[in-house]
Protein backbone atom coordinates (compact mmCIF):
# COMPACT_ATOMS: atom_id res chain seq x y z
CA UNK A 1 101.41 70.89 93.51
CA UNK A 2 100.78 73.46 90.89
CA UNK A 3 101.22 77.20 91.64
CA UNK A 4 98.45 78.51 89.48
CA UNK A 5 96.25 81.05 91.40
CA UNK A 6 92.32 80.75 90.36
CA UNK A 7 90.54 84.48 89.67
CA UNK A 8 87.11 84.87 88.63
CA UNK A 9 85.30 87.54 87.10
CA UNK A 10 81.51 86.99 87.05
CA UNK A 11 78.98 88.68 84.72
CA UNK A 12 75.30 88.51 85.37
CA UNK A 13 72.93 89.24 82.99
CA UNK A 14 68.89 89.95 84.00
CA UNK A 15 66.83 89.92 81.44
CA UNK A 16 63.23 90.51 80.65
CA UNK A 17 60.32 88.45 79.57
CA UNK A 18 61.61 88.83 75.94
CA UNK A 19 64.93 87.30 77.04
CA UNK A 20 67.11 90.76 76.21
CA UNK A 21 68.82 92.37 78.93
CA UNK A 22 67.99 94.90 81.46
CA UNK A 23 70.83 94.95 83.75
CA UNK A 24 74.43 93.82 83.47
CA UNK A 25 75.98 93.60 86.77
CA UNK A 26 79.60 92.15 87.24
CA UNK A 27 82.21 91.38 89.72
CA UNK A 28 85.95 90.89 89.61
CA UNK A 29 86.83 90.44 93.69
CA UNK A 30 90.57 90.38 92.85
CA UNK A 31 90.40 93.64 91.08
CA UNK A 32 88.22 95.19 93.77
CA UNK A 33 84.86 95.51 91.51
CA UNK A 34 81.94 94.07 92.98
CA UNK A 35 78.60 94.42 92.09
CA UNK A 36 79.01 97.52 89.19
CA UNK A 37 76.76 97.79 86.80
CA UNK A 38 77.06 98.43 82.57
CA UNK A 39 74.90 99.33 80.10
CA UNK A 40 76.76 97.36 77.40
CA UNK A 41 79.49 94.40 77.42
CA UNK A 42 81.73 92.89 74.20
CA UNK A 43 83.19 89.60 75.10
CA UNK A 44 85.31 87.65 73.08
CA UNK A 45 87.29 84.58 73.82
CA UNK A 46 89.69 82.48 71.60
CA UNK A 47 88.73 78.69 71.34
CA UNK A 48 91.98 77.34 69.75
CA UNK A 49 90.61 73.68 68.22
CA UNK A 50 88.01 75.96 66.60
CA UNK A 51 90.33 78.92 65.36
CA UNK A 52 87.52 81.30 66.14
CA UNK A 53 86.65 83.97 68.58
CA UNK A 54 83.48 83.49 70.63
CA UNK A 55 81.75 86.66 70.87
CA UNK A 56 79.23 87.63 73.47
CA UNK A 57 78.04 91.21 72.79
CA UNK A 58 75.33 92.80 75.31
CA UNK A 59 73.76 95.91 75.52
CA UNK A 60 70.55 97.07 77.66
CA UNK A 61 67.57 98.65 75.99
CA UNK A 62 68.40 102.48 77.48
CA UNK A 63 72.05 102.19 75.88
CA UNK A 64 71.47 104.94 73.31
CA UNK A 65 73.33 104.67 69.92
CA UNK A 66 75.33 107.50 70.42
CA UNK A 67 76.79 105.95 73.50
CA UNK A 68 77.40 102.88 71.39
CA UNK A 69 79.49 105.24 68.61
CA UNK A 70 81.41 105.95 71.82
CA UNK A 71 81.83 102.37 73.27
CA UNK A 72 82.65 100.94 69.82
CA UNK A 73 85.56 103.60 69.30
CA UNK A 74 86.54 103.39 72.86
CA UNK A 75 86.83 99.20 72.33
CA UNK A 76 88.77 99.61 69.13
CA UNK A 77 91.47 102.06 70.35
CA UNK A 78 92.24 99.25 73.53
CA UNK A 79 91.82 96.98 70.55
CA UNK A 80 94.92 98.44 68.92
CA UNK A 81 96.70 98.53 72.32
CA UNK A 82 96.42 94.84 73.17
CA UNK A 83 97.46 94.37 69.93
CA UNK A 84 100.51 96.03 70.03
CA UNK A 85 101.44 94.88 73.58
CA UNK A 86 100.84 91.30 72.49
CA UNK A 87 102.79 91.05 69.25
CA UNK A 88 104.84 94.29 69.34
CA UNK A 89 103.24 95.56 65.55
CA UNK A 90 103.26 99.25 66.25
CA UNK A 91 102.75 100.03 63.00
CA UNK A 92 99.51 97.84 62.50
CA UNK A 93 98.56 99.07 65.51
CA UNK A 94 99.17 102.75 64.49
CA UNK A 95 97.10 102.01 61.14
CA UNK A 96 94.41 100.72 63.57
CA UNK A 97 94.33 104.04 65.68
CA UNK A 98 94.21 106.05 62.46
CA UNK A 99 91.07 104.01 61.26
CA UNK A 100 89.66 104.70 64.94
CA UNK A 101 89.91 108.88 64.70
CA UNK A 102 88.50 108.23 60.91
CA UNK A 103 85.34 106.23 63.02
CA UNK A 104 85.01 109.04 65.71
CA UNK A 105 84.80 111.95 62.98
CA UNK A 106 82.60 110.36 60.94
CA UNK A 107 80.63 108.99 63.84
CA UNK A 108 80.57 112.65 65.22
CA UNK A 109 82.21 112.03 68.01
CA UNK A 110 85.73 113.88 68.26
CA UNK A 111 86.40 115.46 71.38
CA UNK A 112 85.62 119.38 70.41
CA UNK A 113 89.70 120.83 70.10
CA UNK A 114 90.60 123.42 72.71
């Protein structure tokens, strides 16, 4: 008998008559998240026979764009962690982070310095 332990994390997506989203609600039991809501998902999976990500990118229509600036940046700093963490390039990584503060100030969106 096999010791793998099954986890789920479900996503569900309510959408309007238009078929785009309204409400993004998700639940990971295991993690202790049930039922929380988002305004905006990215999704990606690997499918190895098709050497391609599989991207599922959501976002309600009250997600503003500057929330978006924010989400994106947010997304490609973790982005540059996972990276690192998974193939131990700390210096791509650190390129990556660079590119992210370059996003933020032109996006507007640097934290104001203290």
């Amino acid at each position: 008998m096999s010791n793998l332990k099954k986890s789920n994390i479900n996503i569900e997506v309510l959408t309007n008559e238009n078929n785009l989203p309204e409400k993004i609600k998700w639940s990971a039991k295991e993690g202790g998240v049930e039922e929380a809501t988002a305004e905006a998902m990215f999704l990606a999976l690997w499918d190895k026979k098709q050497n391609a990500a599989m991207r599922i990118d959501l976002w309600n229509k009250e997600f503003n764009t500057d929330d978006m600036k924010k989400f994106m940046h947010q997304t490609l700093l973790t982005l540059a962690d996972s990276f690192e963490r998974a193939t131990g390039e700390k210096n791509m990584s650190e390129d990556l982070r660079d590119y992210c503060h370059h996003f933020a100030d032109k996006m507007g969106i640097l934290p104001p310095l203290s």
